[in-house]
PDB file of N, CA and C in Angstrom:
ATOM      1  N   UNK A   1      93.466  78.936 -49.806  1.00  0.00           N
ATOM      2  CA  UNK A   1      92.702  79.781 -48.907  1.00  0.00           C
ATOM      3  C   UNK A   1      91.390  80.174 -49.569  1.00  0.00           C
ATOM      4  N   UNK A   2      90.296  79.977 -48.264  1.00  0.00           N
ATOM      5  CA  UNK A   2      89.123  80.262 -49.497  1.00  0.00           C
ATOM      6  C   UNK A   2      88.786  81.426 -49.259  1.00  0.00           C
ATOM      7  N   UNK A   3      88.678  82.342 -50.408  1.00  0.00           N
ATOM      8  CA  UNK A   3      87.759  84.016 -49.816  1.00  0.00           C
ATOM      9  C   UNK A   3      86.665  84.181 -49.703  1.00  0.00           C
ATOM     10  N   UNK A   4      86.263  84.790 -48.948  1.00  0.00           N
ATOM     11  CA  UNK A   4      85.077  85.255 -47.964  1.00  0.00           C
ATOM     12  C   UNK A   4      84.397  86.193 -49.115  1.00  0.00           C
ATOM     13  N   UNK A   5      83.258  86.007 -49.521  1.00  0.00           N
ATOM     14  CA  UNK A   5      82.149  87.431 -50.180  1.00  0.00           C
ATOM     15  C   UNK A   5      81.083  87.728 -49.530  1.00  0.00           C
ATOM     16  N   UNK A   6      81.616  87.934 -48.587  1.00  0.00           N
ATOM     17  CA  UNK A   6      80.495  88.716 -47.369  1.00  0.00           C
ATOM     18  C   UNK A   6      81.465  89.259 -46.020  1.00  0.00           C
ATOM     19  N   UNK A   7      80.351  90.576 -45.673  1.00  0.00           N
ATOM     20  CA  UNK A   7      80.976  91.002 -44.287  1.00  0.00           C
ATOM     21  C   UNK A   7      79.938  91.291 -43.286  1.00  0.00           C
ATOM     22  N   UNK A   8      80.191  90.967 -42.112  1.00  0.00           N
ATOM     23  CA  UNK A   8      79.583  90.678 -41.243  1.00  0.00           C
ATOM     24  C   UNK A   8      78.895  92.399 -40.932  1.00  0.00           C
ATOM     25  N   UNK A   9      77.386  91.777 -40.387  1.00  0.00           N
ATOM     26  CA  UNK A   9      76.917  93.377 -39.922  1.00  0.00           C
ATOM     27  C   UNK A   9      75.774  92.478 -38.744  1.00  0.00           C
ATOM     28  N   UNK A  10      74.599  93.363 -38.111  1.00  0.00           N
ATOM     29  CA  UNK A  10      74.229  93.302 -37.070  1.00  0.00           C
ATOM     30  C   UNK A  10      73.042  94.209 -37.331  1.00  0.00           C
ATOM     31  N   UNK A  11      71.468  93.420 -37.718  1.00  0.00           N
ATOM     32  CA  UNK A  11      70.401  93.979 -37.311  1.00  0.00           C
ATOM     33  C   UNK A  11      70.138  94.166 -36.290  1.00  0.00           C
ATOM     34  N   UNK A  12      69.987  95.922 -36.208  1.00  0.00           N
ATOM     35  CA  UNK A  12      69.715  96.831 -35.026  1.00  0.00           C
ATOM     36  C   UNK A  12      68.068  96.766 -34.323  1.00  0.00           C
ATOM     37  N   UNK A  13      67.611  97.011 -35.501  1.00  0.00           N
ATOM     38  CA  UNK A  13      66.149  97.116 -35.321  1.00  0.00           C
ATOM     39  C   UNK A  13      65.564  98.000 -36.540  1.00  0.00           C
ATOM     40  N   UNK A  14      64.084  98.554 -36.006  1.00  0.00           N
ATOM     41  CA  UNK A  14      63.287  98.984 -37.578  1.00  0.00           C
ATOM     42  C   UNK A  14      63.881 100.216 -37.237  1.00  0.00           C
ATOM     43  N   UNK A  15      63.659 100.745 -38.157  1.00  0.00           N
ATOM     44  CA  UNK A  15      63.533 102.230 -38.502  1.00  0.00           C
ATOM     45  C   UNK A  15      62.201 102.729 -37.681  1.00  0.00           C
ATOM     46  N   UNK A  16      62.163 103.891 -37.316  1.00  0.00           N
ATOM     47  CA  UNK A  16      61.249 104.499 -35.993  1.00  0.00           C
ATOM     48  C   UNK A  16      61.350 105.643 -35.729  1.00  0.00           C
ATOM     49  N   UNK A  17      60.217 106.291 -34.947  1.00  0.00           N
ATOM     50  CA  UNK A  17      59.956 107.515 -34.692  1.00  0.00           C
ATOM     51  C   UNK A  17      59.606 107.227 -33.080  1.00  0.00           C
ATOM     52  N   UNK A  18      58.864 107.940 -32.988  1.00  0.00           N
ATOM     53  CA  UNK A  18      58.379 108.037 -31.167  1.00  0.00           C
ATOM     54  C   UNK A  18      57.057 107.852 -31.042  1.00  0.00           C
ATOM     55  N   UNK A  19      56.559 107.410 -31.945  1.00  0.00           N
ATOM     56  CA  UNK A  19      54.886 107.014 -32.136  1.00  0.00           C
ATOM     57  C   UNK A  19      55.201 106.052 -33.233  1.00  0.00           C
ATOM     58  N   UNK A  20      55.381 106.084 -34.492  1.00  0.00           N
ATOM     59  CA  UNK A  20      55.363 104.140 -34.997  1.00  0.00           C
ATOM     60  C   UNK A  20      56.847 103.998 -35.600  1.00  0.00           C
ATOM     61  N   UNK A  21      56.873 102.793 -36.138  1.00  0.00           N
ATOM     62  CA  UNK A  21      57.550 101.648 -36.174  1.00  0.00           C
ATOM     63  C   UNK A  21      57.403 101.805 -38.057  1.00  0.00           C
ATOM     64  N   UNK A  22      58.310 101.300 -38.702  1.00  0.00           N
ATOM     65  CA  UNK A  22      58.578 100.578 -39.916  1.00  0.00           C
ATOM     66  C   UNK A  22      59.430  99.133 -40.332  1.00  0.00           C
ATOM     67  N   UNK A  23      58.648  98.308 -40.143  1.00  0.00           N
ATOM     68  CA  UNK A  23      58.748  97.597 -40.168  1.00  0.00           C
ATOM     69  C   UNK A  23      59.050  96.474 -41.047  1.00  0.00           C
ATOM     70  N   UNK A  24      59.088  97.730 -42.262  1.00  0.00           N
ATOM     71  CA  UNK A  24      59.624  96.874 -43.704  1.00  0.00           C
ATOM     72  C   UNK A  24      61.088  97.698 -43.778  1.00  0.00           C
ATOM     73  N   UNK A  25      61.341  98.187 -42.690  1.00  0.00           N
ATOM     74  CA  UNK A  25      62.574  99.191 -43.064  1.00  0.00           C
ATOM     75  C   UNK A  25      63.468  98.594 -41.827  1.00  0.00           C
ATOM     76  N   UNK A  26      64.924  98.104 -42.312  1.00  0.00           N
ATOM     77  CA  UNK A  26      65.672  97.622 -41.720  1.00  0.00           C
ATOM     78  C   UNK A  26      66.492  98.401 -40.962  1.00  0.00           C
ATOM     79  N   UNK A  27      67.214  98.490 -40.026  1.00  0.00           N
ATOM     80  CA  UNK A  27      68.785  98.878 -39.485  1.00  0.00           C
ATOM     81  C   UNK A  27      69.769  98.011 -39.614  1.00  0.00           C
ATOM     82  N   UNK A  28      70.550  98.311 -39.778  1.00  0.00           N
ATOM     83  CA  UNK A  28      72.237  97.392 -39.696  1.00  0.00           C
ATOM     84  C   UNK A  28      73.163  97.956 -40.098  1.00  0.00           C
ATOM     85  N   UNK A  29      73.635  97.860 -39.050  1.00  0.00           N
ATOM     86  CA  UNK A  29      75.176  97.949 -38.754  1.00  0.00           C
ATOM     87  C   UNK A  29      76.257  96.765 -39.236  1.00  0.00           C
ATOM     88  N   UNK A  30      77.026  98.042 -40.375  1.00  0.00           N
ATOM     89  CA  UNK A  30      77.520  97.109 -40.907  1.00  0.00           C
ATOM     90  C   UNK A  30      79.665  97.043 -40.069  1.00  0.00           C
ATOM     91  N   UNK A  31      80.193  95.759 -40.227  1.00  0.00           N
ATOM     92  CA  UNK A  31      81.808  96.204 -39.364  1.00  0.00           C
ATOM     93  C   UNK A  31      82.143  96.981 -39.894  1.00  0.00           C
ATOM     94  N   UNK A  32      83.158  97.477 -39.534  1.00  0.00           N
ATOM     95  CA  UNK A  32      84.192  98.470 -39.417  1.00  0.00           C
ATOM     96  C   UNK A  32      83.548  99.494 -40.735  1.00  0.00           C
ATOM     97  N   UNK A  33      82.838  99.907 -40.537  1.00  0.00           N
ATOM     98  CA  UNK A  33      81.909 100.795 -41.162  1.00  0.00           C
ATOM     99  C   UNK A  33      81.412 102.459 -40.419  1.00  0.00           C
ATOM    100  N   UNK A  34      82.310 103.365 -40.136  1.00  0.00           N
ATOM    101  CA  UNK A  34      81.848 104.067 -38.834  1.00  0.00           C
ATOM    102  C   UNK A  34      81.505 105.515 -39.459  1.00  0.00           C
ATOM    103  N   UNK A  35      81.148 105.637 -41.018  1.00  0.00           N
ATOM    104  CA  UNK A  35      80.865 106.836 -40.897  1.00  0.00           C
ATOM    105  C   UNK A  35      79.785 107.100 -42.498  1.00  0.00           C
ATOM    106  N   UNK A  36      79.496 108.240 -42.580  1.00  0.00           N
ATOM    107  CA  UNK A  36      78.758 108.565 -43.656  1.00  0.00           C
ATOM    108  C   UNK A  36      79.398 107.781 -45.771  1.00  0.00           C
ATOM    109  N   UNK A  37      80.377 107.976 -45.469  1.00  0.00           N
ATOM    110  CA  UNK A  37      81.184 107.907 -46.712  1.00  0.00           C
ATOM    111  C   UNK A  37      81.120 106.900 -46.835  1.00  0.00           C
ATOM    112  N   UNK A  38      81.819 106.131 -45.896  1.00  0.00           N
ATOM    113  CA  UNK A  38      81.930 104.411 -45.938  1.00  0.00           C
ATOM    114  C   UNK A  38      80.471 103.482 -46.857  1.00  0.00           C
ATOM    115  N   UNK A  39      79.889 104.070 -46.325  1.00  0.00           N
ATOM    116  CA  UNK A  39      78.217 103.387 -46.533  1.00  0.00           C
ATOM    117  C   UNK A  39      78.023 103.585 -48.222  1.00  0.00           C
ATOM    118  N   UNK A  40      78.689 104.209 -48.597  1.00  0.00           N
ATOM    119  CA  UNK A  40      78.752 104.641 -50.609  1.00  0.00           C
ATOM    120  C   UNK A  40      78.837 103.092 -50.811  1.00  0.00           C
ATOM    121  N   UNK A  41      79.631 101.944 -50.671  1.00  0.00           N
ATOM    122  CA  UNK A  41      80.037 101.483 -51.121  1.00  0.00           C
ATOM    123  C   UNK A  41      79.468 100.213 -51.206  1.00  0.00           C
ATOM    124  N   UNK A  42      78.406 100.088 -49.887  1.00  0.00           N
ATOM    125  CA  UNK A  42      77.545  98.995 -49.604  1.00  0.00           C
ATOM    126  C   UNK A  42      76.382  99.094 -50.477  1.00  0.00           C
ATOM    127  N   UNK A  43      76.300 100.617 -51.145  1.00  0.00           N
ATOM    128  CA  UNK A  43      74.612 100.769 -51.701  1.00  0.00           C
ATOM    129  C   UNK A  43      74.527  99.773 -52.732  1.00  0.00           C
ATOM    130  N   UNK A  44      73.057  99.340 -52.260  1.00  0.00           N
ATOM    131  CA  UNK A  44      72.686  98.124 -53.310  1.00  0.00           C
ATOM    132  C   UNK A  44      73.363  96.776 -53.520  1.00  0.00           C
ATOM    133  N   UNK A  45      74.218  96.684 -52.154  1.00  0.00           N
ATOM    134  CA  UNK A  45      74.488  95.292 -52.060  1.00  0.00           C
ATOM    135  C   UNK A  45      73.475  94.673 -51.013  1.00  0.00           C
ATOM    136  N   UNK A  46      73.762  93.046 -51.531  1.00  0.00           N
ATOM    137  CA  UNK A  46      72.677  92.285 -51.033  1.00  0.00           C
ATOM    138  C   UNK A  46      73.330  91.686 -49.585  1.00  0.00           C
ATOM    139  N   UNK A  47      71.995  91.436 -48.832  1.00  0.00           N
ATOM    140  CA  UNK A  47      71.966  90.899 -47.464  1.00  0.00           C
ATOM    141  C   UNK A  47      71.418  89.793 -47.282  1.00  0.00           C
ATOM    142  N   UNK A  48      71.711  88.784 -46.634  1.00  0.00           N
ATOM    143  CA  UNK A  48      71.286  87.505 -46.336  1.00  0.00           C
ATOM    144  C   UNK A  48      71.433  87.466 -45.119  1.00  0.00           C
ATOM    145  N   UNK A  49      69.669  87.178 -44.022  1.00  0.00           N
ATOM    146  CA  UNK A  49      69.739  86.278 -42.379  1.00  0.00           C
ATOM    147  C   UNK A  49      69.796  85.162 -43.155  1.00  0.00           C
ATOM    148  N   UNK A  50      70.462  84.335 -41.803  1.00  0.00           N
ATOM    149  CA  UNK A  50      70.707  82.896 -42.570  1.00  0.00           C
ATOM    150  C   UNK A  50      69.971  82.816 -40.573  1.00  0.00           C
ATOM    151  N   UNK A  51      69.209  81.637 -40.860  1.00  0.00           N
ATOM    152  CA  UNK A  51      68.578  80.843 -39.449  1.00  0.00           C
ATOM    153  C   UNK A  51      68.461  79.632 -39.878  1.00  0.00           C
ATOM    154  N   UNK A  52      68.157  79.033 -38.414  1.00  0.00           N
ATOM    155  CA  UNK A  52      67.952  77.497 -38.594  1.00  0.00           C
ATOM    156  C   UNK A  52      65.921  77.418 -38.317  1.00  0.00           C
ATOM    157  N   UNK A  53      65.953  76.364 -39.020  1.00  0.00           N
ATOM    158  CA  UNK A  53      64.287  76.042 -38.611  1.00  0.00           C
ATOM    159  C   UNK A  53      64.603  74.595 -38.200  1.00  0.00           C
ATOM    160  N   UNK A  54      63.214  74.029 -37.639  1.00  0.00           N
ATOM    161  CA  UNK A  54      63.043  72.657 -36.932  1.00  0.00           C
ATOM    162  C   UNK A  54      62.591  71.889 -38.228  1.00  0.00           C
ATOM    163  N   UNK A  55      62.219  72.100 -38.958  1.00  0.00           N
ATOM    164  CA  UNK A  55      61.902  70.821 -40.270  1.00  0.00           C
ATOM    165  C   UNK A  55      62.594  71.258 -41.427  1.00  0.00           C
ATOM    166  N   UNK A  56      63.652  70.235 -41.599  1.00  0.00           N
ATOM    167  CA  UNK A  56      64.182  70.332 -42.954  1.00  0.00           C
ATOM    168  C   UNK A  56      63.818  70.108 -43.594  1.00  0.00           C
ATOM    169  N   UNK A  57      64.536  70.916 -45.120  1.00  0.00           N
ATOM    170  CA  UNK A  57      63.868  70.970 -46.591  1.00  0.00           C
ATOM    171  C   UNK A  57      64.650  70.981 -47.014  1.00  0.00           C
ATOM    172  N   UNK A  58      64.671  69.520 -48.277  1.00  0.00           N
ATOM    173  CA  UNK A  58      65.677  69.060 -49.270  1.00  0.00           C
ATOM    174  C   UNK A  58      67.057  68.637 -48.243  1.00  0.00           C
ATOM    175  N   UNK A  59      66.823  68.656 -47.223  1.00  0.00           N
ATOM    176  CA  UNK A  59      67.976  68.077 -46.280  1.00  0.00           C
ATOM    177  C   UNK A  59      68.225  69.061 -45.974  1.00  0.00           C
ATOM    178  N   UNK A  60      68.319  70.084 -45.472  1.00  0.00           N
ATOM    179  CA  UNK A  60      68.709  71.277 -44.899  1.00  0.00           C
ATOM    180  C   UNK A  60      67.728  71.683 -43.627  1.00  0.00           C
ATOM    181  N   UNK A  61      68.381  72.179 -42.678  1.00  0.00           N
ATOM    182  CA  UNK A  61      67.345  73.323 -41.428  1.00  0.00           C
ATOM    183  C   UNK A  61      67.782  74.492 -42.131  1.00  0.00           C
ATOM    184  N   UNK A  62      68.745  74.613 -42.323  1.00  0.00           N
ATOM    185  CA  UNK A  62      69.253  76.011 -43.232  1.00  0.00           C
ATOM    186  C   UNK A  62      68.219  77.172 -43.942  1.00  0.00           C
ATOM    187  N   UNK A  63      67.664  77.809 -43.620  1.00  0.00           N
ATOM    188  CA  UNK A  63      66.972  79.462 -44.443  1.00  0.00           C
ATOM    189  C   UNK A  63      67.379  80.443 -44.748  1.00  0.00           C
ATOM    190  N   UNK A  64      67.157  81.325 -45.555  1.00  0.00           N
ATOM    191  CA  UNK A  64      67.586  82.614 -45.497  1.00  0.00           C
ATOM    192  C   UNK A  64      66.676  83.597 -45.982  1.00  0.00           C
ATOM    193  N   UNK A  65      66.778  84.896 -45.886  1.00  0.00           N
ATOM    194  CA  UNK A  65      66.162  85.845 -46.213  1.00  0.00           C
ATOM    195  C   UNK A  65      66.925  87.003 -46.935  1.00  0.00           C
ATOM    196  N   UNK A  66      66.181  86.939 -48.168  1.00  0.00           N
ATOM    197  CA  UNK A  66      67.103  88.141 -48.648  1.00  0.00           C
ATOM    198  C   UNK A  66      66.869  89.354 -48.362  1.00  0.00           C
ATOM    199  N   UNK A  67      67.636  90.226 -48.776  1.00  0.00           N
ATOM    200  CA  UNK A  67      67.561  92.169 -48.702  1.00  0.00           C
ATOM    201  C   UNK A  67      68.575  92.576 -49.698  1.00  0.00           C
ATOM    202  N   UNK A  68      68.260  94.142 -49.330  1.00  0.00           N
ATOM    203  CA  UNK A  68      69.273  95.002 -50.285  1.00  0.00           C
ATOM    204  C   UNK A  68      69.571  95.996 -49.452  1.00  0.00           C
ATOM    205  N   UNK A  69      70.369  96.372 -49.646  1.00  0.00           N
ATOM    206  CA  UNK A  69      70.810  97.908 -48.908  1.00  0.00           C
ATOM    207  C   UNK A  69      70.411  98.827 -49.555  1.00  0.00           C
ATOM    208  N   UNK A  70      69.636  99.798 -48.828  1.00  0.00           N
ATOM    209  CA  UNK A  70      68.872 101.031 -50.008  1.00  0.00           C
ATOM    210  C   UNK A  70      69.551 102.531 -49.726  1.00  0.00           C
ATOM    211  N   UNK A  71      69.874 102.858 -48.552  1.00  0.00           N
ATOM    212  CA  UNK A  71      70.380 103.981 -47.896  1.00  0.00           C
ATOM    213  C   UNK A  71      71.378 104.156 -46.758  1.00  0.00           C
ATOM    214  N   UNK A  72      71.534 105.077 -46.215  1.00  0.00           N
ATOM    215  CA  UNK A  72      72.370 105.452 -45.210  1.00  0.00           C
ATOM    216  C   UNK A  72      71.491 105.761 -44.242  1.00  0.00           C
ATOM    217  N   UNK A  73      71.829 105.685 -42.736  1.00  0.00           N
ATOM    218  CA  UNK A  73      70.868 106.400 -41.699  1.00  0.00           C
ATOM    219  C   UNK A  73      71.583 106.202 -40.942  1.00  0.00           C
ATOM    220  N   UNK A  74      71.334 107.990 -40.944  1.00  0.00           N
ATOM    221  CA  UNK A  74      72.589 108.671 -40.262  1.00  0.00           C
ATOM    222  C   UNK A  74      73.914 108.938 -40.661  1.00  0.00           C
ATOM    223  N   UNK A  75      74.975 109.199 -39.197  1.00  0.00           N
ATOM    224  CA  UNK A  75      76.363 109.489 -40.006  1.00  0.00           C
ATOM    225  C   UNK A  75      76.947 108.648 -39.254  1.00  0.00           C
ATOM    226  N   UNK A  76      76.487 107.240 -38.623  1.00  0.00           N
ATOM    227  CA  UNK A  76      77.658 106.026 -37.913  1.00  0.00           C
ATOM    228  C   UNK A  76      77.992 105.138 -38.393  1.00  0.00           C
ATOM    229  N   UNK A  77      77.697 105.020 -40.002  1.00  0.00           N
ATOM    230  CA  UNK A  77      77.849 104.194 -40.883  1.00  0.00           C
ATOM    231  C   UNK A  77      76.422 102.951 -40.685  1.00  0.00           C
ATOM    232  N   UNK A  78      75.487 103.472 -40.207  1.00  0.00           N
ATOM    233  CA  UNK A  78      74.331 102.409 -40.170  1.00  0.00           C
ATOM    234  C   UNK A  78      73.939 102.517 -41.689  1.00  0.00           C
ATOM    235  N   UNK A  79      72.682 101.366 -41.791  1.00  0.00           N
ATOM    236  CA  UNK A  79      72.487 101.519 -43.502  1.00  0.00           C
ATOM    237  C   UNK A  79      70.926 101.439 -43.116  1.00  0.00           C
ATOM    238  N   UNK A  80      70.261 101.501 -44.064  1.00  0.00           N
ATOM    239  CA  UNK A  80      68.633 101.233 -44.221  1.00  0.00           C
ATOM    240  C   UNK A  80      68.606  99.768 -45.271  1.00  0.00           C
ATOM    241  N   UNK A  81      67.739  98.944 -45.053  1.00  0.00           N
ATOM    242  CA  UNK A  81      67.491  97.618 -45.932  1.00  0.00           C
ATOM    243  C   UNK A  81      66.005  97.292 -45.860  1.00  0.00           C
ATOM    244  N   UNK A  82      66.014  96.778 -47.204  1.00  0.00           N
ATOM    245  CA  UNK A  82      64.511  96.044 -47.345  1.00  0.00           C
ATOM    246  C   UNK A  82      64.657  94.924 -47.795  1.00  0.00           C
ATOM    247  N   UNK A  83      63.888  93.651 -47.255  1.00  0.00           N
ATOM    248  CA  UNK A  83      63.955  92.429 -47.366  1.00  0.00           C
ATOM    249  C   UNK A  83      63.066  91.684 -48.073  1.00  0.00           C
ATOM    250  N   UNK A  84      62.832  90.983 -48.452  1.00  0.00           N
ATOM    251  CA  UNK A  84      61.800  90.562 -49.258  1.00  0.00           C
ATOM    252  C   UNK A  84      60.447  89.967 -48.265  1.00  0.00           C
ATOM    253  N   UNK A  85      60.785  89.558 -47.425  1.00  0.00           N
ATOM    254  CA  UNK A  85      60.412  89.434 -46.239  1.00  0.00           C
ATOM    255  C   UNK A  85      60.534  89.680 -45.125  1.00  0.00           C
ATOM    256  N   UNK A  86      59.670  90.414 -44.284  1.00  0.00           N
ATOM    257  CA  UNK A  86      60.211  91.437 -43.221  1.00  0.00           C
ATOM    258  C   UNK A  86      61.308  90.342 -42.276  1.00  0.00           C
ATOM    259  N   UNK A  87      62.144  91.257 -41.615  1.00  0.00           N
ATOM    260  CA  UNK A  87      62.924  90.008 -40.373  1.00  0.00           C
ATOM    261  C   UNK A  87      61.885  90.254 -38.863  1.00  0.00           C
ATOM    262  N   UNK A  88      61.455  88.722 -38.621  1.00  0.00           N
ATOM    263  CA  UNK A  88      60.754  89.051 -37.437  1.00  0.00           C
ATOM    264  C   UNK A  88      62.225  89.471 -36.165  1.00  0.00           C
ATOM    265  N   UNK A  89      61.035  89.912 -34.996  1.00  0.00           N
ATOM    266  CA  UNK A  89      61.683  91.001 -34.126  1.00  0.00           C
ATOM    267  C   UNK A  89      63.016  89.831 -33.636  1.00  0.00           C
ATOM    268  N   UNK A  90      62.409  88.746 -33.383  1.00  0.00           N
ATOM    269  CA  UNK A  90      63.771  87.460 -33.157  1.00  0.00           C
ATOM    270  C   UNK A  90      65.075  87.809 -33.437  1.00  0.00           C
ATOM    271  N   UNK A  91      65.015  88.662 -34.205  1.00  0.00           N
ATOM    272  CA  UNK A  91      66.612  88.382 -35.258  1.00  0.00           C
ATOM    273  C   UNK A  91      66.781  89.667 -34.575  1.00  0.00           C
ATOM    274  N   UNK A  92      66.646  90.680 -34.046  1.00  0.00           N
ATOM    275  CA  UNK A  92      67.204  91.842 -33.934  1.00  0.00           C
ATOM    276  C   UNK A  92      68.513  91.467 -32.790  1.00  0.00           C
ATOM    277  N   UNK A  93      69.678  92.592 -32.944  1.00  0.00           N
ATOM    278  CA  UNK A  93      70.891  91.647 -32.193  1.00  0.00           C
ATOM    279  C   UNK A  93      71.738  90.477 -33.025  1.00  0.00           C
ATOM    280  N   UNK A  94      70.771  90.151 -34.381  1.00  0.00           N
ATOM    281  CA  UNK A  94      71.637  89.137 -34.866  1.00  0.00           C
ATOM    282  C   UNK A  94      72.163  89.106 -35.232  1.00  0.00           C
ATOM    283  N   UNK A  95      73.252  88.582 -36.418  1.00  0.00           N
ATOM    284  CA  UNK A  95      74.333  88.535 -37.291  1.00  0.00           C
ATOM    285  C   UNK A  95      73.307  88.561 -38.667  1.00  0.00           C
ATOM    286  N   UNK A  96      73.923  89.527 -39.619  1.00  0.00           N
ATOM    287  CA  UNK A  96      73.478  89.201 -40.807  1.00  0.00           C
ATOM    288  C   UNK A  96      74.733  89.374 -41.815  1.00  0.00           C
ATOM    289  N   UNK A  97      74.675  89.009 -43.461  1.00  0.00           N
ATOM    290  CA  UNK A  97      75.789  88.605 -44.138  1.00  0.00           C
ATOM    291  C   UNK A  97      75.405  89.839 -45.312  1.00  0.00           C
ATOM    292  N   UNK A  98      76.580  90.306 -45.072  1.00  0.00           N
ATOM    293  CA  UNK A  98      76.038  92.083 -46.250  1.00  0.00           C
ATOM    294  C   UNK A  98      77.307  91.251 -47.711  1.00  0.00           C
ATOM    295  N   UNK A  99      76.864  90.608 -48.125  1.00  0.00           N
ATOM    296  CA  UNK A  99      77.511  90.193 -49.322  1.00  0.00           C
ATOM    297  C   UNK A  99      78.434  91.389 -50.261  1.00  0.00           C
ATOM    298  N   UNK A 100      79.370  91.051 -50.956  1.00  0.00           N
ATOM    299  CA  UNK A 100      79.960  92.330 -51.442  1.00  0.00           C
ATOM    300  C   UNK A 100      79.707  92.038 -53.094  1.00  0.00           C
ATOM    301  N   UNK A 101      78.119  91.586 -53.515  1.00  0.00           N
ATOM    302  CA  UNK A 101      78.056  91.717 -54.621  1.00  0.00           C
ATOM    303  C   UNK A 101      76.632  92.032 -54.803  1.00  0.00           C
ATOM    304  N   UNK A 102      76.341  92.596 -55.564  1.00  0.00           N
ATOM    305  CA  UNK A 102      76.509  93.314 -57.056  1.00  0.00           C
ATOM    306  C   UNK A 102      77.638  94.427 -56.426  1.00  0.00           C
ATOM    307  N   UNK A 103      78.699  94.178 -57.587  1.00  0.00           N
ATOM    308  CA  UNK A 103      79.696  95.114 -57.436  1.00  0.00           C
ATOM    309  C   UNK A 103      79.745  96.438 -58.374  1.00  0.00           C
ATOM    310  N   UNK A 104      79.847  97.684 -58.162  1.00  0.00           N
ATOM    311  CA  UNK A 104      79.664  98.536 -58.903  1.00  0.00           C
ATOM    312  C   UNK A 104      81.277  98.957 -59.603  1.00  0.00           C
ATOM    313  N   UNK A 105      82.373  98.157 -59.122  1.00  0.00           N
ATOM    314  CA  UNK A 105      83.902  98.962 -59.503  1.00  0.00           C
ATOM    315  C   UNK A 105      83.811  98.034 -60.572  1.00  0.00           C
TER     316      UNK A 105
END
């Protein structure tokens, strides 16, 4: 059986007010993740979008984008992330991969 080192979460959208946008500042929702405490455990683990593009490289359509988890926002277990490259608005709604490493136990 092979194990899984990642758990599934779901970019929400940027971080926001009622006049602008941050746009280097992530949302996601991570599973079964529903409250303030929970989110201790994700800090500073890494995130990967994985997409496809139309021209492969080295034989792959395969991409990804990294992040980190930096904070909590809020108390529904959402997190805050920064990516090395922003995620365009495309991906919001999408699946992203909250890896369970760097491990702190």
């Amino acid at each position: 059986m092979k194990a899984r080192l990642h758990v599934d979460g779901v970019f929400m959208g940027y971080r926001r007010g009622h006049h602008t946008q941050h746009t280097n500042q992530h949302l996601i929702k991570i599973e079964n993740v529903n409250c303030r405490s929970d989110t201790r455990f994700y800090m500073g683990k890494r995130i990967a979008y994985v997409y496809k593009a139309k021209k492969p490289i080295n034989g792959s359509t395969k991409r990804v984008i990294w992040g980190k988890v930096t904070r909590h926002h809020g108390g529904n277990g959402v997190v805050r992330a920064k990516f090395r490259h922003n995620l365009p608005p495309c991906a919001m709604g999408k699946r992203v991969r909250v890896m369970l490493y760097p491990s702190s136990i």
